[in-house]
Each structure stands twice: as C-alpha cells, then as structure tokens.
Protein backbone atom coordinates (compact mmCIF):
# COMPACT_ATOMS: atom_id res chain seq x y z
CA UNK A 1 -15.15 -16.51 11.22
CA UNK A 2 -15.99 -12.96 10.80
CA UNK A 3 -13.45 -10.08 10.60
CA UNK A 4 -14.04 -6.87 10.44
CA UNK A 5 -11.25 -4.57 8.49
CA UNK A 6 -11.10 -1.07 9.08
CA UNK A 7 -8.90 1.37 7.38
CA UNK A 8 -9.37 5.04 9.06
CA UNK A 9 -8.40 7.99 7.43
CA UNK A 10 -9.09 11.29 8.75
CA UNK A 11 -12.20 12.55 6.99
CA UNK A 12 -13.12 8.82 6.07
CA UNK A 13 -13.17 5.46 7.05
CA UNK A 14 -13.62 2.13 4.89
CA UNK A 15 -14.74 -1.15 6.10
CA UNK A 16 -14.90 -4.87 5.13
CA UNK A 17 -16.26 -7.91 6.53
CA UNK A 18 -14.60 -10.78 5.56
CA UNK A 19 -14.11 -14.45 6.18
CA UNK A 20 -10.05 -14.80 6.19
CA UNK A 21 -10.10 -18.31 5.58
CA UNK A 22 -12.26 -18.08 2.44
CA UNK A 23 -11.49 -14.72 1.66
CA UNK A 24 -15.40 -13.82 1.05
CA UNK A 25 -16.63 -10.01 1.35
CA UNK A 26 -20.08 -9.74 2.91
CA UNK A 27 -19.86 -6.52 3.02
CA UNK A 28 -18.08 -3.39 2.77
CA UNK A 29 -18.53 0.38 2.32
CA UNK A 30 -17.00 3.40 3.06
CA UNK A 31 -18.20 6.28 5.38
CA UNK A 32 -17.24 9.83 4.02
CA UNK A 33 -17.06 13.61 5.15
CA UNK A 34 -16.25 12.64 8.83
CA UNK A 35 -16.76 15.88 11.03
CA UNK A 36 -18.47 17.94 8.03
CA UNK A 37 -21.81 16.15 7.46
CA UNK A 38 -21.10 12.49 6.54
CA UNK A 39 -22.01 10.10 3.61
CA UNK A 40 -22.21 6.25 4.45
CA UNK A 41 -21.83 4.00 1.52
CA UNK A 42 -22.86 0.22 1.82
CA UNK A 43 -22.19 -2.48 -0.38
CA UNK A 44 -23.42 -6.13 -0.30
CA UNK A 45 -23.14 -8.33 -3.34
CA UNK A 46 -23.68 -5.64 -6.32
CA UNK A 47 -26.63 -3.89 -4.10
CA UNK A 48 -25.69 -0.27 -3.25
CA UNK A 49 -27.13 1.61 -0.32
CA UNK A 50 -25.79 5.52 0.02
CA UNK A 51 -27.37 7.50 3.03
CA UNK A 52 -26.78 10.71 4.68
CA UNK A 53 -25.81 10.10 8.35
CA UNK A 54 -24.02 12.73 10.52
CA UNK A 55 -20.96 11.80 11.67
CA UNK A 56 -19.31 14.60 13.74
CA UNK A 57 -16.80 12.16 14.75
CA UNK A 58 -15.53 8.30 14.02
CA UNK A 59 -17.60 7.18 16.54
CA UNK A 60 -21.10 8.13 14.99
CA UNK A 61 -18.82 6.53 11.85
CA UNK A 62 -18.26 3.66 13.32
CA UNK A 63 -21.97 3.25 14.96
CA UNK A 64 -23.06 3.72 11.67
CA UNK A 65 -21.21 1.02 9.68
CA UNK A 66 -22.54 -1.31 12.60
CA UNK A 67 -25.95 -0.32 12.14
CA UNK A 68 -25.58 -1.06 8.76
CA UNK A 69 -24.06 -4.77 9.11
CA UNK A 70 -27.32 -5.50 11.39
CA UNK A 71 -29.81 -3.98 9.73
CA UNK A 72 -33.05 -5.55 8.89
CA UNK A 73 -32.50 -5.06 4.69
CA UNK A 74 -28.82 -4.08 4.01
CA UNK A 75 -27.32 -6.09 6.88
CA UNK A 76 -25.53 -9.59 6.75
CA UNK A 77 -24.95 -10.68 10.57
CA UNK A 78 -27.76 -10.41 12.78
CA UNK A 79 -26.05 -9.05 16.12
CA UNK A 80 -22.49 -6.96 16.10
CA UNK A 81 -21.57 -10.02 18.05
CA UNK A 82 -21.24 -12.49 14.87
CA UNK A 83 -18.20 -9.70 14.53
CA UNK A 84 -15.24 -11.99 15.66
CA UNK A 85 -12.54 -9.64 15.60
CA UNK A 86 -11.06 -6.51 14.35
CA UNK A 87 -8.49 -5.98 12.24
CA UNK A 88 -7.31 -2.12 11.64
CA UNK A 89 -4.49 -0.59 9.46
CA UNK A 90 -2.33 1.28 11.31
CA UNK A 91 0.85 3.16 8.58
CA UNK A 92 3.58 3.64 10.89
CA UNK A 93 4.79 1.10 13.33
CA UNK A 94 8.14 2.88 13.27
CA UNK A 95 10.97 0.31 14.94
CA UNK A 96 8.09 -0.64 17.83
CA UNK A 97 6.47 -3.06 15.56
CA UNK A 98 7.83 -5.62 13.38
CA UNK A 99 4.51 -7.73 13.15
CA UNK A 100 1.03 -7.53 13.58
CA UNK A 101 0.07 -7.46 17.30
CA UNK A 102 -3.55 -7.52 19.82
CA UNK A 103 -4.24 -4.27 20.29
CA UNK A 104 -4.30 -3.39 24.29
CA UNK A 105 -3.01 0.05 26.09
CA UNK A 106 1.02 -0.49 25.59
CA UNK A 107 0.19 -0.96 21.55
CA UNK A 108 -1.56 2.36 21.52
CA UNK A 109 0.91 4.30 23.42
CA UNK A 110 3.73 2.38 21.15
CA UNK A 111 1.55 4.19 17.99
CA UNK A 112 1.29 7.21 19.65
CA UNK A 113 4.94 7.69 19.91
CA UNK A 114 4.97 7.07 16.14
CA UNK A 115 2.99 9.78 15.59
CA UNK A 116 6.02 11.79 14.77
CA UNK A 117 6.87 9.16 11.87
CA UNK A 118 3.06 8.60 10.82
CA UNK A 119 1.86 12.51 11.24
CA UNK A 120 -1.05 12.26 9.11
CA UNK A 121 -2.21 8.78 9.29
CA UNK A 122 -1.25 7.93 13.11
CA UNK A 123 -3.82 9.94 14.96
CA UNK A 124 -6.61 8.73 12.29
CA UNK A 125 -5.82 5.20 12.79
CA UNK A 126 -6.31 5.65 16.65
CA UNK A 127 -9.42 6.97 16.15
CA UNK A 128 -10.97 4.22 14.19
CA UNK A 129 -9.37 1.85 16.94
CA UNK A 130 -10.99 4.11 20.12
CA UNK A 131 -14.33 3.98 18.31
CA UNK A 132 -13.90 0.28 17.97
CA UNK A 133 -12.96 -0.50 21.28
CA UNK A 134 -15.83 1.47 23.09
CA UNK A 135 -18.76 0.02 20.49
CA UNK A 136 -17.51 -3.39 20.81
CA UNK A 137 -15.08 -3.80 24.16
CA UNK A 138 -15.06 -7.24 24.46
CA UNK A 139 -14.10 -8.12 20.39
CA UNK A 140 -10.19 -8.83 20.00
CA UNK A 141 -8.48 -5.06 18.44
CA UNK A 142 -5.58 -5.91 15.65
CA UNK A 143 -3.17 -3.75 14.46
CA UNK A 144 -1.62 -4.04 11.29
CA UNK A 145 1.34 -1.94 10.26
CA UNK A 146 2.11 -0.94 7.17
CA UNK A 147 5.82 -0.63 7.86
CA UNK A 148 6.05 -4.26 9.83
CA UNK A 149 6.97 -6.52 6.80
CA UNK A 150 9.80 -4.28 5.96
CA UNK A 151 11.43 -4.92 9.33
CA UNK A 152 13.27 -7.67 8.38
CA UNK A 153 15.61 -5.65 6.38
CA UNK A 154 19.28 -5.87 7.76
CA UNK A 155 21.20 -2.26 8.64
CA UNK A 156 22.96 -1.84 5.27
CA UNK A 157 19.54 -1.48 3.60
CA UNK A 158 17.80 0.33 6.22
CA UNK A 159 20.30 3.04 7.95
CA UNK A 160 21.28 6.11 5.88
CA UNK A 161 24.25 7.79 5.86
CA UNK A 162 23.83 10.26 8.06
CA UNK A 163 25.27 11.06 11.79
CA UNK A 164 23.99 8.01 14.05
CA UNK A 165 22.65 10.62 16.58
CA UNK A 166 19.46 11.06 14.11
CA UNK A 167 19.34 7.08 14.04
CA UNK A 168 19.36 7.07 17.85
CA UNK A 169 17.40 10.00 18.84
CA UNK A 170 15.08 10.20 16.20
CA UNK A 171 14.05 7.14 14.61
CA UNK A 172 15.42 7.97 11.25
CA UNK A 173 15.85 5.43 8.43
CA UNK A 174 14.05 3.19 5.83
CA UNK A 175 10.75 1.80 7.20
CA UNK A 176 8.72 1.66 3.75
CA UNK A 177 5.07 1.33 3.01
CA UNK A 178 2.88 -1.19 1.38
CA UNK A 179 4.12 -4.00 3.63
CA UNK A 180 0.38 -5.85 3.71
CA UNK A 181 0.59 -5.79 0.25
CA UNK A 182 4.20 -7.27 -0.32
CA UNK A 183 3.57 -9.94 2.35
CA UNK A 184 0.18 -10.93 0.60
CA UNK A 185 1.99 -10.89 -2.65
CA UNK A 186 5.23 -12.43 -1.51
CA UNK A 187 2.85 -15.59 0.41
CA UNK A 188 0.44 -15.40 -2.71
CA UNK A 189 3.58 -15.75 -5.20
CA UNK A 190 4.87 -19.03 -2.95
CA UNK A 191 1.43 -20.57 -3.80
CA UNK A 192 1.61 -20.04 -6.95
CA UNK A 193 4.92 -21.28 -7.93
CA UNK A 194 4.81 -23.99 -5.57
CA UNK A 195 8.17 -23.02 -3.40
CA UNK A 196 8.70 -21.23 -0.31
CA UNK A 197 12.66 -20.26 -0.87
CA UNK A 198 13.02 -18.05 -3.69
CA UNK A 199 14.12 -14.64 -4.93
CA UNK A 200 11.53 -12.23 -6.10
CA UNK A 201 11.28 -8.61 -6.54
CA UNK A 202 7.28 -7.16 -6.19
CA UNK A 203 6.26 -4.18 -8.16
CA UNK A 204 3.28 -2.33 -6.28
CA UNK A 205 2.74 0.09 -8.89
CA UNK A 206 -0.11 2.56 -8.94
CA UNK A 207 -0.85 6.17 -7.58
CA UNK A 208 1.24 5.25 -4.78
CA UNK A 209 4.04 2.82 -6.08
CA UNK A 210 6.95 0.79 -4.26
CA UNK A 211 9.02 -2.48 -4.71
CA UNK A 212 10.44 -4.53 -2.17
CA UNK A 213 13.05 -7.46 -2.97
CA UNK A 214 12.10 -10.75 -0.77
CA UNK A 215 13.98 -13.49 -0.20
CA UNK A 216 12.65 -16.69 0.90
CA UNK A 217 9.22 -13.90 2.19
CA UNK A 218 11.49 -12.01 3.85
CA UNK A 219 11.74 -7.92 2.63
CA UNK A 220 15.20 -7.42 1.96
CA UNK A 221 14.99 -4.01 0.44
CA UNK A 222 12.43 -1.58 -0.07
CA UNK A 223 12.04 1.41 -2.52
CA UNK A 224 10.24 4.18 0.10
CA UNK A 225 12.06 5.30 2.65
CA UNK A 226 11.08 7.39 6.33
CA UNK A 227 8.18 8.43 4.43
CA UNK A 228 6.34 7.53 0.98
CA UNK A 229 8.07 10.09 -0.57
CA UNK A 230 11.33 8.38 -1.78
CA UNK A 231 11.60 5.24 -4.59
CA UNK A 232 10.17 5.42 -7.96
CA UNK A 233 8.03 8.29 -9.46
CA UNK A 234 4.46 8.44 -8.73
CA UNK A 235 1.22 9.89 -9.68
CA UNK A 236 1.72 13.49 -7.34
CA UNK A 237 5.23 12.26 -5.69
CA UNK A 238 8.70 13.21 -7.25
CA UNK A 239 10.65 9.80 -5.57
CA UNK A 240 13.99 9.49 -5.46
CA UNK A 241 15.44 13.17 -5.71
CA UNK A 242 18.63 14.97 -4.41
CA UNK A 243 18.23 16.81 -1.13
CA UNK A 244 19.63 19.78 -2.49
CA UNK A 245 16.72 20.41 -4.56
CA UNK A 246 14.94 21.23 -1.84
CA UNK A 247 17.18 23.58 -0.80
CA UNK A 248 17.91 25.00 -4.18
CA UNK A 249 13.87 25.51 -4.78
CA UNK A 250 13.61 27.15 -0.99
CA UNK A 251 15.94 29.65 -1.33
CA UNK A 252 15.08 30.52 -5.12
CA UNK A 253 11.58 30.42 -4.66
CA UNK A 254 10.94 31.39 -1.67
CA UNK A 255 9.40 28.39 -0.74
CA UNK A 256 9.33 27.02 3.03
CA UNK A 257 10.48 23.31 3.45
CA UNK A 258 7.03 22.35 4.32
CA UNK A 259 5.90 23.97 0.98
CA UNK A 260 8.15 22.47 -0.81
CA UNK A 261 7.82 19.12 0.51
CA UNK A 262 3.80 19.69 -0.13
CA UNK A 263 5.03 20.35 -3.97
CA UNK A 264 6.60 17.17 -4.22
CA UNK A 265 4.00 14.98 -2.62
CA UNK A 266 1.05 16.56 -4.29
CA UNK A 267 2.33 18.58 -7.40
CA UNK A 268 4.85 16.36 -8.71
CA UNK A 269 5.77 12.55 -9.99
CA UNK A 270 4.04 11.63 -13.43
CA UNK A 271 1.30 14.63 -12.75
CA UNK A 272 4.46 17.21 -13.27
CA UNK A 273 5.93 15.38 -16.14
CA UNK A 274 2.59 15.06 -17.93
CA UNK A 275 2.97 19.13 -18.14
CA UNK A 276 0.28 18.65 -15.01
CA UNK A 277 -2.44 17.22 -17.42
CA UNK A 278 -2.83 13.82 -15.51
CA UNK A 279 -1.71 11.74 -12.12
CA UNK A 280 -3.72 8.43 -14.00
CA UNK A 281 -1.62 6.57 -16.30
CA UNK A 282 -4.74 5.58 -18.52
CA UNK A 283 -5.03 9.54 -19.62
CA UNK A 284 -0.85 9.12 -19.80
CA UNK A 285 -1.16 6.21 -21.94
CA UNK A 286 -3.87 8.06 -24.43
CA UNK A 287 -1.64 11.27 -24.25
CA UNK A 288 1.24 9.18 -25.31
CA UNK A 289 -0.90 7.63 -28.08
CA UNK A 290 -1.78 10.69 -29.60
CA UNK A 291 1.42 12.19 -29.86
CA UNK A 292 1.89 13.95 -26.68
CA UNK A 293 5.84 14.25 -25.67
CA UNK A 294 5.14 14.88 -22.20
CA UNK A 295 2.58 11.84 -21.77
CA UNK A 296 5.42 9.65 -23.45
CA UNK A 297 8.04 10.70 -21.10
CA UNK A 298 6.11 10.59 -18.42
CA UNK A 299 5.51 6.75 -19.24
CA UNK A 300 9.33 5.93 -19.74
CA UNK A 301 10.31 7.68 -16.82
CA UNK A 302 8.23 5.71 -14.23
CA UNK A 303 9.22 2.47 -16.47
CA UNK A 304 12.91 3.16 -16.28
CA UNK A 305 12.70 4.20 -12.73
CA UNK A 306 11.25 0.85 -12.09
CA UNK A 307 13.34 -1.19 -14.16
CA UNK A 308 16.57 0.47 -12.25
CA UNK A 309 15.49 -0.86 -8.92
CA UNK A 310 14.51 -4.78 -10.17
CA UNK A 311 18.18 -4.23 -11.33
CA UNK A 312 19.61 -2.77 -8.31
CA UNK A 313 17.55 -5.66 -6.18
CA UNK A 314 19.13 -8.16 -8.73
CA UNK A 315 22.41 -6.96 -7.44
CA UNK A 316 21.34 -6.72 -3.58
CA UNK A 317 20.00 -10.49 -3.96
CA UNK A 318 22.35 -11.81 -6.50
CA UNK A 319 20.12 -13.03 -8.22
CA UNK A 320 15.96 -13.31 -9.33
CA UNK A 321 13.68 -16.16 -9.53
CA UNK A 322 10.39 -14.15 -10.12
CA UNK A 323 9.70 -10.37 -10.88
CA UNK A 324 5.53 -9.45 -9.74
CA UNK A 325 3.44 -7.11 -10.56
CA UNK A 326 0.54 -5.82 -8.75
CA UNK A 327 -1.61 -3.04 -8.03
CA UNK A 328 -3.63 -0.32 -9.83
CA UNK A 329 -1.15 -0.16 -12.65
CA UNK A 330 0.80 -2.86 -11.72
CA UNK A 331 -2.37 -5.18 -12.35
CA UNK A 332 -4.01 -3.33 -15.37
CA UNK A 333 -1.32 -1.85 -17.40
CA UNK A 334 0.18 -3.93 -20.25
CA UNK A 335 2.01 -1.18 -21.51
CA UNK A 336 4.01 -0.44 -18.41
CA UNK A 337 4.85 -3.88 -17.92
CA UNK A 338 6.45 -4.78 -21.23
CA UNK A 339 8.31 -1.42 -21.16
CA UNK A 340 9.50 -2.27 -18.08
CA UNK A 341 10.54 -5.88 -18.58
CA UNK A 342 12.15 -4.34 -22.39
CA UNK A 343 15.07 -3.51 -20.06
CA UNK A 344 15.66 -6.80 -18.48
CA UNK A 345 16.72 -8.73 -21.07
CA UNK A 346 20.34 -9.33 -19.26
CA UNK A 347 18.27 -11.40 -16.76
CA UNK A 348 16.95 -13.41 -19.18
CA UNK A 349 13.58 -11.67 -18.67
CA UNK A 350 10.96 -12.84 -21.53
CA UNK A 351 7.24 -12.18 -21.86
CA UNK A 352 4.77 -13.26 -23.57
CA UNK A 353 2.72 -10.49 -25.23
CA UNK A 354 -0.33 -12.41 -25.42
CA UNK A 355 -0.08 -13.01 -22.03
CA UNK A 356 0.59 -10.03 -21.25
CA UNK A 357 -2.79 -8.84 -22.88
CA UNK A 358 -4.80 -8.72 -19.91
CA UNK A 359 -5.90 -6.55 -16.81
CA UNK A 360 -6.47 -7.56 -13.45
CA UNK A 361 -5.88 -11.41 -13.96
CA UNK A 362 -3.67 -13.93 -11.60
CA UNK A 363 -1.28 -15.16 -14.41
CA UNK A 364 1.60 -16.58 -15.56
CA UNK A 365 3.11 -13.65 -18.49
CA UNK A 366 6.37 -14.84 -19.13
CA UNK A 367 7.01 -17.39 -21.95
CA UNK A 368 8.65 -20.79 -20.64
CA UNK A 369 12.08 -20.10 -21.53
CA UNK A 370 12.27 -16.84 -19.63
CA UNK A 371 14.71 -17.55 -17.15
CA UNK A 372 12.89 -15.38 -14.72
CA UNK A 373 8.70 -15.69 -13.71
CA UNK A 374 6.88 -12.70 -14.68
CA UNK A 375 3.52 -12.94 -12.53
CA UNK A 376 0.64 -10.41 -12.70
CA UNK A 377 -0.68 -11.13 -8.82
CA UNK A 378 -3.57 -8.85 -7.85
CA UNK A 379 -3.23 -7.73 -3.98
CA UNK A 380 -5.47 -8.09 -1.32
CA UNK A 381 -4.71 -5.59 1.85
CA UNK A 382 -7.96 -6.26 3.01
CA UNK A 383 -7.47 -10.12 3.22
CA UNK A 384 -3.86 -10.13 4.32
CA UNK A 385 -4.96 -8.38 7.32
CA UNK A 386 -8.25 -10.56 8.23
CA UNK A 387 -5.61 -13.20 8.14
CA UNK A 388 -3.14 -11.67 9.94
CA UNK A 389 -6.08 -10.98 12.54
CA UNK A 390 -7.33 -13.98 12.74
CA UNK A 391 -3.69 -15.91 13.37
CA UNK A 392 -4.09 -13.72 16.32
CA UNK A 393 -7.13 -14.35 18.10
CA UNK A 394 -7.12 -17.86 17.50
C-alpha cells in the first residue's frame, strides 16, 4: 500500500511516500518558498533532485510533488493512482477530534472552527488538504491531529483554573502537541518491552519539547498546554512561566501582549539563557564545555525542568515502569539524558553510561537492576500517520 504524508506549513510543504505496513520511504522531499518563487526538493534513496518550480500557491506545490513521484527519472510509482491514500497533519483538533478521522466536508468545517486554537498552522493544513482533494478527488483524505492522543486526559489534568465560562465559550484548556509522536512512541515502547499495560512517561525533547505520562497507551498528562508555549524550556520558548510576567514586561516595557508573547515563543527558552548565543543544544553543550556559565545553565535548566515533570507524572500515575526518550535531543544527546535521569535516583532510576553512549539508536540504557526502563526510542510522525491512514481506508 502506498500512502502519501503531507505536512503543510504555510510557506512550505513536506511529503513522504510510505508503505505503513513496512514502514519503507520511497520518497520524500520538501517544496519551499510557497507564494514567493518556490524550491522543490526530491529525495529517493540517497539521490537528490533540487529544481526551481513556481509555486504561487499549494496547488502548483502539490502538482509538483506529483509530477515528481511519476516522473520518468526521479519518480517511483508510475501513475498518481498507485497513491492509495492520503494522510495529512493537521495541529489543532481542539475538543472536535479525539482520533484520526476520513477527511469529508463536516471534518473541514470542524478544523476551520479550530482555527482560533490552531491560528498559524490551521489554515496551512487546509490548504495542503484542498490541493489534495482537487489533484486526486477520488484518493481517501486523512486527518491527523496533533492534539488527538492527548484527549484521553480526564478533567483534573486538562481544565485550568479559571472561570468555566472560558471552558464553555471558548475552548480553553490543555490540548498539547506532539500527540503522533507520543502514540508512536507509547505503541513502539509496548513492542519493545513486550506488555501493553504499563506506566511510562515519554520525553519528546528537541527544539520543540513535551512529555506526556501514558498509562496502559493512554495520555494521562501532558506538559504543553492551549498552545506549545507552556511545559519545559525550549530552544526559542520560555515554558512554564507566571502570567504576571507578561503583564509585568507589558506595562514596563511597553510591550503589547502580542509582542510579548512573540518574545517568548521566538526570543526565549535555552536561546535567552545561552545569553542568545544558541537555540541548538550541540553549540550549548560545546559552550558548556569550554567554560561558558550561560551554556551550563542553560543545560541544567532544561534538565531540571524535565526531571520535575517525570516526577510530577510519577506522582499523577503513582508510579513508573519506563521513562523514554526521543526526538532531536531526546535521541542524540547523552549528556541531557544522564543529567536528567541524575535526579531520579528516588525511583530507582539507573543507567548505564555505556549505554548511554550513543545517538539515534533503539536501545535499552538502563542497567538491569534499575527499577525503572530507560529506552532511547527514535519517533516516526511520518509512519504513525501512514498507519493511522491506512487503519482508515481499509
């Protein structure tokens, strides 16, 4: 079976086609500068193919990647109509979705109204799925949400303490992100160990970083909130910080609440730490190496930050079977994963630091007498939803 998996953005668009069963990549690429001048890059197998196409909108975009796929040289199906389905990430879902779904004219006006939640990913996402549906109108649509897994989470972990009128009117309350790649984790993890009822806390650590406690694959908690914003520190984003901050930095500053939120998404996190000399933890880790104070507390901030919410999931769960790590840092940093596991010694957390020696690799880390599994588990968004895609159309 053949899947196509799209991930718009608003300027750009990236693609895969995949078989979900096998999890093998034909192809994939990524077509830039939409509505400037657009850039289509092609991959298949370690050949590279860049070409300047225009792409005024994500339809030309979307004509092009399909030209692409079928073309005499680069291409790997013969007619768009080896394409089986088509699976496309869609951020918000707000309380509308709670799974992945077949895309037809009630699921786009359910993401429309989300558009409110999803601002600047929303309306993108629609128009990969419009440019999909007219170039192909008779291949099954997917959408998969980025918020869905999360909905499982009962009230006490999802509503915040605010008047209920917000709740009701508004939408407002803990959705989180990541959710394709805690459930590919979480499912991935149940292989692995060989159970399917088990505690487990997920560390998606990178630019972008959240956890999520699951129990039995089921999110019970999750560190971002409404928006991306909240949890842990990040490479640009500030996390968990008290609302009066904002207003403290408005009034003294002069700032507007849009400004200020801009500052904390973009200007922020491990970036603003680092005295602004890096968002990537590999120039942090360096930094930190050569004696820089503000590289090293950068580090141990985003390591204690993390270490606080395995413990506060600990709590929420009563309990942990197996603590994961995955994603950009998640995946390749040693360093960040012994200095966060240093601090979960209570649990009975032990690692191995030979193990632990590695980047990028499905394995085991923790020593066997750790009374907790320490797994490094490398996501896969890009499989989770051909999968979830193809449970569909079947």
């Amino acid at each position: 079976m053949n899947v196509l998996v799209i991930n718009a953005g608003s300027s750009s668009l990236k693609y895969q086609l995949m078989d979900p069963q096998t999890g093998d990549v034909s192809a994939k690429g990524l077509c830039e500068r939409i509505g400037i001048d657009g850039r289509l890059t092609h991959k298949v197998g370690d050949n590279k193919v860049v070409k300047e196409i225009p792409m005024p909108t994500h339809g030309e975009a979307i004509a092009s990647v399909m030209e692409a796929l079928v073309d005499a040289e680069i291409g790997v199906i013969k007619s768009v109509s080896e394409i089986d389905a088509v699976g496309h990430r869609v951020v918000h879902g707000g309380n509308k979705f709670a799974d992945s779904c077949v895309i037809d004219e009630s699921v786009i006006k359910g993401i429309e109204d989300c558009i409110p939640l999803g601002p600047l990913h929303n309306p993108a996402n629609l128009l990969g799925i419009t440019a999909c549906q007219k170039l192909m109108p008779t291949t099954p649509q997917v959408a998969v949400f980025d918020t869905a897994f999360h909905m499982t989470m009962a009230p006490k972990a999802y509503r915040y303490a605010i008047p209920t009128e917000y709740y009701e009117k508004d939408a407002i309350r803990r959705y989180g992100f990541h959710g394709t790649s805690h459930k590919y984790v979480a499912r991935r993890t149940a292989e692995l160990i060989g159970q399917t009822e088990f505690k487990m806390v997920n560390c998606h650590l990178g630019n972008g970083s959240s956890m999520a406690a699951i129990m039995n694959g089921k999110c019970q908690d999750t560190t971002m909130g409404l928006t991306p914003l909240a949890g842990v520190p990040m490479g640009t984003r500030s996390g968990d910080i008290d609302a009066g901050v904002v207003q403290f930095i408005c009034n003294n500053y002069n700032m507007s609440v849009n400004d200020c939120l801009n500052m904390l998404n973009k200007k922020s996190g491990v970036l603003a730490l680092s005295g602004n000399l890096s968002s990537d933890f590999r120039d942090l880790e360096d930094g930190a190496k050569n004696g820089n104070a503000d590289c090293a507390l950068a580090r141990e901030k985003f390591c204690y930050e993390v270490a606080k919410y395995v413990g506060a999931y600990a709590a929420a769960m009563n309990g942990i079977d197996v603590i994961t790590f995955t994603a950009g840092v998640g995946e390749n940093d040693g360093g960040v994963r012994a200095a966060v596991c240093e601090y979960l010694g209570y649990l009975g957390v032990k690692i191995d630091p030979e193990k632990n020696n590695c980047r990028g690799k499905e394995v085991k880390i923790s020593t066997d007498d750790s009374k907790v599994q320490v797994w490094i588990v490398p996501t896969n968004e890009e499989l989770m939803i051909a999968q979830d895609t193809a449970e569909l159309v079947k």
